[in-house]
Protein backbone atom coordinates (compact mmCIF):
# COMPACT_ATOMS: atom_id res chain seq x y z
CA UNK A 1 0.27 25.11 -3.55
CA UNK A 2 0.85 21.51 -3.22
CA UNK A 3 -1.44 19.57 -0.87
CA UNK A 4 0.33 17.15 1.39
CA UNK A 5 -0.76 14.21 3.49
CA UNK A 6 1.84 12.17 5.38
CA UNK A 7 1.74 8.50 6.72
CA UNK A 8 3.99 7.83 9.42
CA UNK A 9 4.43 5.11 11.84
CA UNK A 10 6.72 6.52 13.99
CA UNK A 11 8.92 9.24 15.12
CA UNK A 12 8.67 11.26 11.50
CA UNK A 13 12.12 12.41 11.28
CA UNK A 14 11.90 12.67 7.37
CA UNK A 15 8.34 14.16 8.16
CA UNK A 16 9.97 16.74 9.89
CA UNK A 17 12.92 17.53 7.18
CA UNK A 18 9.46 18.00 4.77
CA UNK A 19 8.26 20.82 7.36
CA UNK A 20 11.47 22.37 7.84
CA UNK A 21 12.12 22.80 3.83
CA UNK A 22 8.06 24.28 3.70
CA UNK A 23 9.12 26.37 6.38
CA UNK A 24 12.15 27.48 4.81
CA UNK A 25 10.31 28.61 1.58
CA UNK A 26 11.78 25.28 -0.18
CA UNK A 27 8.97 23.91 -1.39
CA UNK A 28 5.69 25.36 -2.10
CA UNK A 29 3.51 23.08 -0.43
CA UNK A 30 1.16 22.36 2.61
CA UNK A 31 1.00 19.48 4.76
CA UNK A 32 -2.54 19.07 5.42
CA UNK A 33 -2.61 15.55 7.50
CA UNK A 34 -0.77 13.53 9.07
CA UNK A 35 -2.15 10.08 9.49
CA UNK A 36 -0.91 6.95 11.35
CA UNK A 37 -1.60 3.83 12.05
CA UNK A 38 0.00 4.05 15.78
CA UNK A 39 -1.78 5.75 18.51
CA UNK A 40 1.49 6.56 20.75
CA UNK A 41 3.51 7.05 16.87
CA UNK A 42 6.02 9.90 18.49
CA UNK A 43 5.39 12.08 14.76
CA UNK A 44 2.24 12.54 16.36
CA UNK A 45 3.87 15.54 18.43
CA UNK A 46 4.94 17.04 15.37
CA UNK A 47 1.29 17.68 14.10
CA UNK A 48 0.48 19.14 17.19
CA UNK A 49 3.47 21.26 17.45
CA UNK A 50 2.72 22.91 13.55
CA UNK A 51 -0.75 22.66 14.69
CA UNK A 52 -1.49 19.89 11.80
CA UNK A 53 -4.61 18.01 11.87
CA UNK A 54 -3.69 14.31 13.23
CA UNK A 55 -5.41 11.09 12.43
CA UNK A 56 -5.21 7.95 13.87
CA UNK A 57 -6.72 4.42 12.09
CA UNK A 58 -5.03 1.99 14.24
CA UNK A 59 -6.11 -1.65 12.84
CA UNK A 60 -8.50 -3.35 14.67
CA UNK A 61 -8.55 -6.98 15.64
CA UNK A 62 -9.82 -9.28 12.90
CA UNK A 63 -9.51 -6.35 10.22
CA UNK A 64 -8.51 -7.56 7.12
CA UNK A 65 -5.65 -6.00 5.39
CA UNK A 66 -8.44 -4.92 2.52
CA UNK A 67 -10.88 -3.57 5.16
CA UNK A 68 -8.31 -1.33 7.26
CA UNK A 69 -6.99 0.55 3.58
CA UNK A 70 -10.73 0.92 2.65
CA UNK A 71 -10.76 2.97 5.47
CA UNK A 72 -7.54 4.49 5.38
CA UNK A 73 -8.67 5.71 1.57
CA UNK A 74 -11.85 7.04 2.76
CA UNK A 75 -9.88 9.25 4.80
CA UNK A 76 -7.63 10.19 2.01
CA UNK A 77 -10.32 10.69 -0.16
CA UNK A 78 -12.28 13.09 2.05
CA UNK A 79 -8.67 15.10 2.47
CA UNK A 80 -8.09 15.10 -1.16
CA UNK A 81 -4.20 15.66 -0.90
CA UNK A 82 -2.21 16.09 -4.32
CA UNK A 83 0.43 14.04 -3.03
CA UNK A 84 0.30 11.00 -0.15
CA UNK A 85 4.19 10.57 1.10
CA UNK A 86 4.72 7.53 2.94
CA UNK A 87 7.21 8.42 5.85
CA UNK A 88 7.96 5.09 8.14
CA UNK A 89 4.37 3.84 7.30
CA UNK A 90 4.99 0.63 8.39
CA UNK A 91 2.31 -1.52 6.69
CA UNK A 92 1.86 -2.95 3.59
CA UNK A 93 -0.60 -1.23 1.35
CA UNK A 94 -2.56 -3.55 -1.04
CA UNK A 95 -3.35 -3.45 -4.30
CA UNK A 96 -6.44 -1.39 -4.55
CA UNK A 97 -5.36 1.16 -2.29
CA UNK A 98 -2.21 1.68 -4.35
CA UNK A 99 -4.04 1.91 -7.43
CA UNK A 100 -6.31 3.97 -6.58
CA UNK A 101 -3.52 6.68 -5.61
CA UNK A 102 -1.09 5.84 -8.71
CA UNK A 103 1.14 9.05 -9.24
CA UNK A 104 0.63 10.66 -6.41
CA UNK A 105 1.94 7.85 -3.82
CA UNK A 106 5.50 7.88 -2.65
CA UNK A 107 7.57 6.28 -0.31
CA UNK A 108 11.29 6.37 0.69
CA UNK A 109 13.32 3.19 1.67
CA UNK A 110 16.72 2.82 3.27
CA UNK A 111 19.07 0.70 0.26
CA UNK A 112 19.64 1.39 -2.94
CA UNK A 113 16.77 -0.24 -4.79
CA UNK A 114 16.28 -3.04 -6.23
CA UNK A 115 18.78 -4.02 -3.64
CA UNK A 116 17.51 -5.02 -0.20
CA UNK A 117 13.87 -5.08 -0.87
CA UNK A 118 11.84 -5.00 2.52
CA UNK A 119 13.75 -4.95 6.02
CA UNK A 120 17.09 -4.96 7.59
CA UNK A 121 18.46 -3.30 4.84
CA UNK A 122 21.81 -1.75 6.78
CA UNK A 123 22.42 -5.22 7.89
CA UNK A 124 22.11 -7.12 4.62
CA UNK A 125 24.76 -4.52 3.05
CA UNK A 126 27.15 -4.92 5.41
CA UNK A 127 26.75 -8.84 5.07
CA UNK A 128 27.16 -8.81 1.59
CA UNK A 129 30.38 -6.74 2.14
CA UNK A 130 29.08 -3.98 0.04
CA UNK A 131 30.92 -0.75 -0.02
CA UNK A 132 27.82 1.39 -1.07
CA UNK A 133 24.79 1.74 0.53
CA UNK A 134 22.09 4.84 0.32
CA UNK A 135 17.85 5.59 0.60
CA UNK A 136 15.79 5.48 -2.52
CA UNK A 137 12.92 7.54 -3.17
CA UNK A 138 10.00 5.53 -5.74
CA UNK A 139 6.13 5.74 -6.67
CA UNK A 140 4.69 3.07 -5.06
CA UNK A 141 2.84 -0.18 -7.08
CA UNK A 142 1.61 -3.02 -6.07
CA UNK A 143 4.95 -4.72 -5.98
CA UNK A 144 7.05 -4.51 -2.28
CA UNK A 145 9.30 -1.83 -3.24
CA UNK A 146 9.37 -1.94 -6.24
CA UNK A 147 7.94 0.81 -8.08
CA UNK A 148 9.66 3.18 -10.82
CA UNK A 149 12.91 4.77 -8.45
CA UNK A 150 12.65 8.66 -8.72
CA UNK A 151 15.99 9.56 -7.30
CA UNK A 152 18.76 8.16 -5.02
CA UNK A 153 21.65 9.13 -2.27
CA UNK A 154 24.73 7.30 -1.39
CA UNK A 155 26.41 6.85 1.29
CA UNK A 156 29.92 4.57 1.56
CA UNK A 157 30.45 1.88 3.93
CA UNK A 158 33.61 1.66 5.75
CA UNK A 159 35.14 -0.66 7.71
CA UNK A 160 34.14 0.16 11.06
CA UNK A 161 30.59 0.56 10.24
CA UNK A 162 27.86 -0.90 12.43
CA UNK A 163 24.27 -0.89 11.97
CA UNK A 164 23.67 1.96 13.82
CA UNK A 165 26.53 4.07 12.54
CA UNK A 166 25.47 3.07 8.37
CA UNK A 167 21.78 3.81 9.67
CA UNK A 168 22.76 7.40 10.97
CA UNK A 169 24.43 8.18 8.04
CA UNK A 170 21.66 6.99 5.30
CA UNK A 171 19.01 8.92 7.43
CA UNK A 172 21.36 12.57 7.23
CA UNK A 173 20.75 11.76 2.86
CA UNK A 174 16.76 10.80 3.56
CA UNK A 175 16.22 14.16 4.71
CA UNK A 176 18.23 15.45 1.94
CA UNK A 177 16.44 13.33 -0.41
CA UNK A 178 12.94 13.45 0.48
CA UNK A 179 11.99 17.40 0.57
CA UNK A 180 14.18 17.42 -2.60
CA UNK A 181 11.74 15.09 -4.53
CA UNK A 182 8.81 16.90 -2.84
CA UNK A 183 10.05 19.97 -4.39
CA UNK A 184 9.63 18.63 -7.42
CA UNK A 185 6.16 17.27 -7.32
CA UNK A 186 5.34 21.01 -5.87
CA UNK A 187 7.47 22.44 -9.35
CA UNK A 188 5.23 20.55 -11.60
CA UNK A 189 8.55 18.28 -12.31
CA UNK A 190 7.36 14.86 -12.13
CA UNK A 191 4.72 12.56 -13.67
CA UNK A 192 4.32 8.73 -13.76
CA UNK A 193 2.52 7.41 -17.18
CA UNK A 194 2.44 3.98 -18.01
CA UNK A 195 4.94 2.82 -14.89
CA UNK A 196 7.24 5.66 -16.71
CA UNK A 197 9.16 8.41 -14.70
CA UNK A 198 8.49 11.99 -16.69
CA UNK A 199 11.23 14.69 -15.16
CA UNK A 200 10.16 18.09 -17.02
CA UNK A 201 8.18 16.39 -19.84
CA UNK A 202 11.40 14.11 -20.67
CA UNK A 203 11.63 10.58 -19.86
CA UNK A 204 13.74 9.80 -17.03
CA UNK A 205 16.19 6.65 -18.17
CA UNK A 206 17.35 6.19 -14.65
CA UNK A 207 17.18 7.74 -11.36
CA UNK A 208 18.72 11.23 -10.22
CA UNK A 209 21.33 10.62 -7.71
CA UNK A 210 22.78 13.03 -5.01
């Protein structure tokens, strides 16, 4: 059984489509922590509600972004999760924390990477007059981002969109997307070598798409 922890920031909605697909007999997997960085993060009620064991490293004043993910991996370390799923963690790791978790680190962003790296992603596509938009799920590197893209989900823009309206719709395909790549970690499915994607022991030339 796959060993889960989860990083959230906020309210956890794609947290929350992870339990639900465990629940349902989806996935094969435990979430064992949930961690955040935000005392009054509302995903908090969600470990307490499936009776999930909560922690909370809120940054302190002073800390250096090096000193808070020391202790954010000595946390991790202790938990020993198979795989750390970043779910609205809204900080940016640095280098040694990410490397010490290569593989097993994974995070889900609202565009379809490389586009609209970072935030205000649902604004900058309907700027650029785009008429696709989606959520990408990658392993996280070192780069902002930018790690190797594991799958994507697409949504179209129409006319009459709106921030809120494009970020309703991309959310509905996270928590479509997110369990779905979880599954596959909990199959045995994936592997990153070398900044390579490995999908059932065959290279993966470019991302799955739903």
């Amino acid at each position: 059984m796959l060993k889960i922890a989860v990083l959230i920031s906020g309210v956890g909605s794609n947290l929350q489509a992870i339990l639900d697909a465990i629940n349902a007999k989806n996935i094969d997997a435990q979430v064992i922590a949930i961690i955040s960085n935000r005392t009054k993060a509302k995903g908090l009620d969600r470990a307490r509600e499936h009776k999930i064991p909560a922690y909370v490293i809120p940054s302190r004043k002073n800390q250096s972004r090096q000193e808070y993910d020391q202790g954010l991996s000595e946390v991790i370390n202790r938990l020993n999760p198979d795989l750390i799923v970043l779910a609205g963690f809204m900080r940016i790791l640095t280098e040694e924390f990410v490397n010490q978790f290569t593989g097993k680190l994974i995070n889900i962003h609202p565009s379809l990477l490389p586009k609209y790296k970072g935030l205000d992603t649902h604004q900058r596509a309907i700027d650029a007059g785009d008429t696709e938009h989606g959520c990408s799920v990658h392993f996280v590197t070192p780069e902002l981002d930018g790690g190797p893209i594991i799958a994507q989900a697409l949504v179209s823009i129409e006319k009459n969109d709106d921030i809120q309206s494009l970020s309703a719709k991309v959310q509905a395909q996270e928590h479509k997307l997110y369990p779905l790549v979880v599954e596959w970690f909990a199959n045995k499915q994936l592997e990153l070598l070398e900044d390579k994607i490995f999908f059932n022991n065959e290279l993966l030339s470019k991302p799955h798409c739903i």
